[in-house]
N, C-alpha and C. Protein backbone atom coordinates (compact mmCIF):
# COMPACT_ATOMS: atom_id res chain seq x y z
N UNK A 1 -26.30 10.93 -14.96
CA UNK A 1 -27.23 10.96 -13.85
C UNK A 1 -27.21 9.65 -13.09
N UNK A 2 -26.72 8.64 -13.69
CA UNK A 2 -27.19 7.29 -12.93
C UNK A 2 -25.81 6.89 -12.34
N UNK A 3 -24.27 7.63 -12.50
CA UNK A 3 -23.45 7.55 -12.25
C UNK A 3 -23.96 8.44 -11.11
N UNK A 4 -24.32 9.93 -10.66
CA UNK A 4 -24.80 9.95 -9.68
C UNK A 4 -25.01 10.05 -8.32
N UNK A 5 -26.35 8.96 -9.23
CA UNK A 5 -26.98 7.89 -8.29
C UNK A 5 -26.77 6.65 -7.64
N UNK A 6 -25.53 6.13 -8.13
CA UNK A 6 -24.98 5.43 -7.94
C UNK A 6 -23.71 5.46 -6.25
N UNK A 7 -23.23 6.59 -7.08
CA UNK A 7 -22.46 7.42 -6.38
C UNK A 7 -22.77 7.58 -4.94
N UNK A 8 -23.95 8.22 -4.89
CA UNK A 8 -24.80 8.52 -3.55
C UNK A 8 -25.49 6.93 -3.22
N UNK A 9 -25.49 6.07 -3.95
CA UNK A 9 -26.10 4.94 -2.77
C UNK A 9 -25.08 4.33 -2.33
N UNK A 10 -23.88 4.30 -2.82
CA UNK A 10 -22.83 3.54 -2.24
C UNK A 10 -22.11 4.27 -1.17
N UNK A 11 -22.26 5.81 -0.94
CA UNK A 11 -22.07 6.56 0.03
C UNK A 11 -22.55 6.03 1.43
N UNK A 12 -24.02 6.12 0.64
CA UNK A 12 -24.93 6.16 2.03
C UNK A 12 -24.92 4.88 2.60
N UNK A 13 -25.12 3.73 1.67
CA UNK A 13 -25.49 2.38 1.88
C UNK A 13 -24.41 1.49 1.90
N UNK A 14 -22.84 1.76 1.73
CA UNK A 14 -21.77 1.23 2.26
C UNK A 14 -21.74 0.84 2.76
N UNK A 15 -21.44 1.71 4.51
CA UNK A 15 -20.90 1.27 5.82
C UNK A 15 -22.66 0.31 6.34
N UNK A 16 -23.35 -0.04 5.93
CA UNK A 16 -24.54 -0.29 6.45
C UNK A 16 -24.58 -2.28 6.07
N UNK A 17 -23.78 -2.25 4.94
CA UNK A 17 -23.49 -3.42 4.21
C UNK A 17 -22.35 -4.42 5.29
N UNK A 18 -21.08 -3.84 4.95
CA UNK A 18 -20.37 -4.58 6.25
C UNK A 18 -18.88 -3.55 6.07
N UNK A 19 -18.74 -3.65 7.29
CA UNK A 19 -17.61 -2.78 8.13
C UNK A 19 -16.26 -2.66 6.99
N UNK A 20 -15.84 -1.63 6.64
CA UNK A 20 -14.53 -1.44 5.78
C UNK A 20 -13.75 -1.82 6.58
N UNK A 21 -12.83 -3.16 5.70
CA UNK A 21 -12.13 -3.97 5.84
C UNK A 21 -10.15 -3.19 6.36
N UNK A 22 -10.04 -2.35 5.84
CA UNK A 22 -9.00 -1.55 6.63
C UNK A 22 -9.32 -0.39 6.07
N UNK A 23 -8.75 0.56 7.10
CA UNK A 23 -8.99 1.86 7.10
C UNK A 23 -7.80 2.87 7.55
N UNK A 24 -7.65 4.07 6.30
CA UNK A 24 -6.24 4.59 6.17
C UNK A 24 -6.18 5.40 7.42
N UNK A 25 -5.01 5.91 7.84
CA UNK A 25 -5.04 7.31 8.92
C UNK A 25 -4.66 8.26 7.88
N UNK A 26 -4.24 9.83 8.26
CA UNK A 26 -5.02 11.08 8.15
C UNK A 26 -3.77 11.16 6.82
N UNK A 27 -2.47 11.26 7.01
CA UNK A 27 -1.41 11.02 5.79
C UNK A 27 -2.02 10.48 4.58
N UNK A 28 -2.40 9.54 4.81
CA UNK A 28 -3.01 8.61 3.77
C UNK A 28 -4.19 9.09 3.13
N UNK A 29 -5.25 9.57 3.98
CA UNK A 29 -6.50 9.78 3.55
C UNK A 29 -6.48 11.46 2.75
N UNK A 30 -4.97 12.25 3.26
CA UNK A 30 -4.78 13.58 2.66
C UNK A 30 -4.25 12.77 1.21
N UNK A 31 -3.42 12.13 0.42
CA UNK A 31 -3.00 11.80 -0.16
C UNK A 31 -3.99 11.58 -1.57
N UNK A 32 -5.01 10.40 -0.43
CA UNK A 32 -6.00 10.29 -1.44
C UNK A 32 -6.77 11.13 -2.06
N UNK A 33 -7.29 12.02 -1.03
CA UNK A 33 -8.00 13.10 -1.40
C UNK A 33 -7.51 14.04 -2.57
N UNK A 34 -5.98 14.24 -2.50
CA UNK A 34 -4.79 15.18 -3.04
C UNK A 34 -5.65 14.06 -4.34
N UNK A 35 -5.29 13.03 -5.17
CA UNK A 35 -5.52 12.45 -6.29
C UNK A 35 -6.66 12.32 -6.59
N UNK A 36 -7.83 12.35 -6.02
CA UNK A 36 -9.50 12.47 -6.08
C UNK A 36 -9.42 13.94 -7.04
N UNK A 37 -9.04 14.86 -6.29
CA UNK A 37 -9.42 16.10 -6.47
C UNK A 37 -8.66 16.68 -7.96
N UNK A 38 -7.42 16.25 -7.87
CA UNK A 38 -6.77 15.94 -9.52
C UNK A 38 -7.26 15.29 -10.40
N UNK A 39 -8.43 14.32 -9.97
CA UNK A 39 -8.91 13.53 -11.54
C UNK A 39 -10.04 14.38 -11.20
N UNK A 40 -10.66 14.55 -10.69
CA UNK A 40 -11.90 15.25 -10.62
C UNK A 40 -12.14 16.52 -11.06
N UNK A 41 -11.39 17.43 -10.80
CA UNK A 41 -10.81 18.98 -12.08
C UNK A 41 -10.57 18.26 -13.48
N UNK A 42 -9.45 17.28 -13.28
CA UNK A 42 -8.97 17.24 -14.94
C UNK A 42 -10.05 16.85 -15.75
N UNK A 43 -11.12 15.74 -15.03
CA UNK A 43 -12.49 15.60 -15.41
C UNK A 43 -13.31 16.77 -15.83
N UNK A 44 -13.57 17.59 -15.16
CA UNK A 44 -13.90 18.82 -15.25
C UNK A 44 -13.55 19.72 -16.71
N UNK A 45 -12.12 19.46 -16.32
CA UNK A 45 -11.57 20.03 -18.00
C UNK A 45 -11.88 20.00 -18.86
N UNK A 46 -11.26 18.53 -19.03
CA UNK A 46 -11.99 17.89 -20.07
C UNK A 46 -13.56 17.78 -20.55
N UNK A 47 -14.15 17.74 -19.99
CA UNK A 47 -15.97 17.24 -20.00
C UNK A 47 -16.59 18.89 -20.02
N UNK A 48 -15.75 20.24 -19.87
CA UNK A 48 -16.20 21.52 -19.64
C UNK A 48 -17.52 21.72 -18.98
N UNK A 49 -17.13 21.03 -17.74
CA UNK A 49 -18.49 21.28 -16.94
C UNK A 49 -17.93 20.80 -15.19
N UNK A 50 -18.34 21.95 -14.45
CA UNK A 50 -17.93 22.07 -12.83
C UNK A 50 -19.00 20.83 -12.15
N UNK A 51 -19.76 20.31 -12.80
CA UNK A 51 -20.41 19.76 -11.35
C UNK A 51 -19.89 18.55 -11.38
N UNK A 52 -18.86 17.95 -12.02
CA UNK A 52 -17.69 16.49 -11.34
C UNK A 52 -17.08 17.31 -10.48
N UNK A 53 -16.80 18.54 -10.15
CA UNK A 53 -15.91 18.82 -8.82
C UNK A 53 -17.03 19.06 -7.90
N UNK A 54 -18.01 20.22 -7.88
CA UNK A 54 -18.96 20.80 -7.30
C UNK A 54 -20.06 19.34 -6.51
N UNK A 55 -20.06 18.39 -7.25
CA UNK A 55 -20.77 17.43 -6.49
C UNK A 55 -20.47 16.78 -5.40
N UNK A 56 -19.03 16.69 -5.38
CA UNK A 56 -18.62 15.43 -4.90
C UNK A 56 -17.94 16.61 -3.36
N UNK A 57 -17.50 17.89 -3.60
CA UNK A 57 -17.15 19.13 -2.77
C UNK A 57 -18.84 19.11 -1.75
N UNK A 58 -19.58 19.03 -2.48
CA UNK A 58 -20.94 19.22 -1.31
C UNK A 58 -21.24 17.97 -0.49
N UNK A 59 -21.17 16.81 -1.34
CA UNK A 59 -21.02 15.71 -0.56
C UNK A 59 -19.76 15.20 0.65
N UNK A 60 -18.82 15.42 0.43
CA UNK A 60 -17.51 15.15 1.68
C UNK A 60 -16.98 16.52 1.91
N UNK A 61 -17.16 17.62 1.41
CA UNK A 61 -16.27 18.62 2.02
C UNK A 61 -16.76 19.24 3.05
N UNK A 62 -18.01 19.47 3.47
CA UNK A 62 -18.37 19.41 4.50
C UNK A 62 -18.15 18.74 6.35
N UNK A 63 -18.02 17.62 5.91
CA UNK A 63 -17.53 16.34 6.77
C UNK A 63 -15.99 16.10 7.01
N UNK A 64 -15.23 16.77 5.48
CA UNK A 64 -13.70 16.83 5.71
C UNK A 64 -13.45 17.46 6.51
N UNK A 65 -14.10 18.81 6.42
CA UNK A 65 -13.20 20.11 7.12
C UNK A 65 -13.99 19.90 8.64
N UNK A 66 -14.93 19.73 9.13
CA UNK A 66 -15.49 19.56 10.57
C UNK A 66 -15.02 18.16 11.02
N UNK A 67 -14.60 17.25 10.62
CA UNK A 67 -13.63 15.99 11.11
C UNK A 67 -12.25 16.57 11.58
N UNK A 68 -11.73 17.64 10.85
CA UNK A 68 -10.35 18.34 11.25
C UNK A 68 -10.81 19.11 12.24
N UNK A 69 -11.88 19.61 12.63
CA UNK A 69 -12.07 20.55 13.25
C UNK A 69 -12.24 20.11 14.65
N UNK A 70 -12.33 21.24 16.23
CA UNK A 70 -12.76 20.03 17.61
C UNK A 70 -13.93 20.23 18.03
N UNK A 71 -14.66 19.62 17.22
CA UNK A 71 -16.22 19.26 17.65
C UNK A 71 -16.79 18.19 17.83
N UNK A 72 -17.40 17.63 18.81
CA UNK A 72 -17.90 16.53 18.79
C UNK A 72 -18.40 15.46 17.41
N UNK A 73 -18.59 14.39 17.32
CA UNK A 73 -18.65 13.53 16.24
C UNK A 73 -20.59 13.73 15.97
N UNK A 74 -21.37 13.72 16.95
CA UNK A 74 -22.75 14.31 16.97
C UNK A 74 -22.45 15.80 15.86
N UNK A 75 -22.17 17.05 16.77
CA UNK A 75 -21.58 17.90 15.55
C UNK A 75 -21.34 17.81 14.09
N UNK A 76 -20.58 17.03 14.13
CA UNK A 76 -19.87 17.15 12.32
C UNK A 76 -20.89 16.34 11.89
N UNK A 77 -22.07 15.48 12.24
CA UNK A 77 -22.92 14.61 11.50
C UNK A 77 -23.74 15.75 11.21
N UNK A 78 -24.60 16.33 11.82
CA UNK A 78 -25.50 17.84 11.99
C UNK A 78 -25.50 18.78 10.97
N UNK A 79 -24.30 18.96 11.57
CA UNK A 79 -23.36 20.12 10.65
C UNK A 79 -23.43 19.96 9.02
N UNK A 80 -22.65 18.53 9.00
CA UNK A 80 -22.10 18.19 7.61
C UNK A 80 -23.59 17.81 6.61
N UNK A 81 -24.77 17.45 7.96
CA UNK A 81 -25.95 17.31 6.66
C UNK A 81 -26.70 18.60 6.61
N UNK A 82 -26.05 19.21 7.54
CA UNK A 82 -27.53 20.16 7.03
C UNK A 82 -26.72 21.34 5.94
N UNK A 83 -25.13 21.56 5.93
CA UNK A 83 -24.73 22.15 5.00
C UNK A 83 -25.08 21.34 3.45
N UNK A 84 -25.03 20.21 3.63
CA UNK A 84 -25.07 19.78 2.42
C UNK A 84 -26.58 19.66 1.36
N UNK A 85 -26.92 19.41 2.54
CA UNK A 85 -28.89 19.38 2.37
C UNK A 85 -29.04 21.28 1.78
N UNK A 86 -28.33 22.49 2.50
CA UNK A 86 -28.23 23.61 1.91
C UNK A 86 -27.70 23.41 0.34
N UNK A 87 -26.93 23.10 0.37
CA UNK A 87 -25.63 23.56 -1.03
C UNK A 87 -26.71 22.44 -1.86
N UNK A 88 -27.16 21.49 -1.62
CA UNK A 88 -27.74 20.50 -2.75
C UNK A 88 -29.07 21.07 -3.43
N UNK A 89 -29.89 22.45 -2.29
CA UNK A 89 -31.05 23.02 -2.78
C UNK A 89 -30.58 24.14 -3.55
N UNK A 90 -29.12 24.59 -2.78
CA UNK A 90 -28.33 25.91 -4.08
C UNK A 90 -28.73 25.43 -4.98
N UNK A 91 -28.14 24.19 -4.89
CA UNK A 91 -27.88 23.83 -6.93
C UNK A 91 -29.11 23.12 -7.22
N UNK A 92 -30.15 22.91 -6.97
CA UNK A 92 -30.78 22.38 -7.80
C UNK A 92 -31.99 23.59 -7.82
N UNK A 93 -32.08 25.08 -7.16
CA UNK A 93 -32.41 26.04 -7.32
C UNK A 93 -31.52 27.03 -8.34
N UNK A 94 -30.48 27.20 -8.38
CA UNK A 94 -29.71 27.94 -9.10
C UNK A 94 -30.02 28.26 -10.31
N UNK A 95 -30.57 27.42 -11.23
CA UNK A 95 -30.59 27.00 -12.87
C UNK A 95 -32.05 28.00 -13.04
N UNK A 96 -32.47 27.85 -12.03
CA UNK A 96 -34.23 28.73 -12.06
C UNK A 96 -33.38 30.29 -12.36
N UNK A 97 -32.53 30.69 -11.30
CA UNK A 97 -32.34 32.11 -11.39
C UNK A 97 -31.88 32.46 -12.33
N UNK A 98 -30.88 31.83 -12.85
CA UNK A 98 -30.43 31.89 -14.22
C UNK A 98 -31.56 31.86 -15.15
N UNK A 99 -32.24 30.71 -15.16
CA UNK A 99 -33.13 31.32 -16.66
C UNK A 99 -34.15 32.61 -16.28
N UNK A 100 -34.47 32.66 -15.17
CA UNK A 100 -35.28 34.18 -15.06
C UNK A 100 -34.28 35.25 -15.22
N UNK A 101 -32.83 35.02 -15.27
CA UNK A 101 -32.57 36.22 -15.17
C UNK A 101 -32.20 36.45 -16.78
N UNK A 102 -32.15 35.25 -17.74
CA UNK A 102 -32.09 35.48 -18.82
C UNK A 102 -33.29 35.93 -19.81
N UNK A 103 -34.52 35.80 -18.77
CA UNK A 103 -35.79 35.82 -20.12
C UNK A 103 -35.74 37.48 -20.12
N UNK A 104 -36.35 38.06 -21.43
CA UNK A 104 -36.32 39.43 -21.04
C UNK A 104 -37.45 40.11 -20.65
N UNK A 105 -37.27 41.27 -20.12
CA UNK A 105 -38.37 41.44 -19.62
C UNK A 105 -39.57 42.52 -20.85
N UNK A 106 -40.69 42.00 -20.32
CA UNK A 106 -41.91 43.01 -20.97
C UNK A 106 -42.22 44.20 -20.61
């Protein structure tokens, strides 16, 4: 949990700190992503549990795929929070349906 949290303040509170010092173009940044997403499954594997992929998919995949896309930069900010602000109440609603759908009924 505090990995995270961590996670998400250095997201948010990064670029606010001081300006990234170089910055890849789109080759590069597919590349990286390509090796993110390979430790992040094999993580997965290993640890038998989806939310090392599922977290980090609600946080930038949103913003990946509408950055490729031709919409204004206003747009993909909009867009990318309010999908994510969705998918973050999926999951932290989800676990409810599941146990109601496991209790039995009277």
């Amino acid at each position: 949990m505090s990995l995270t949290v961590l996670f998400v303040l250095v997201l948010l509170g990064g670029s606010l700190l001081e300006e990234p010092i170089h910055r890849e173009g789109l080759p590069a940044n597919n590349v990286i992503l390509l090796l993110c997403t390979l430790a992040f499954i094999l993580i997965a594997l290993w640890s038998k549990t989806w939310f090392s992929v599922v977290i980090p998919l609600v946080l930038f995949g949103p913003t990946f795929f509408f950055e490729r896309s031709n919409v204004s930069g206003e747009a993909v900010l909009y867009d990318s929070a309010a999908i994510t602000i969705i998918a973050c109440l999926l999951i932290a609603i989800w676990p409810l349906f599941i146990k109601q759908k496991d209790q039995p009924k009277k």
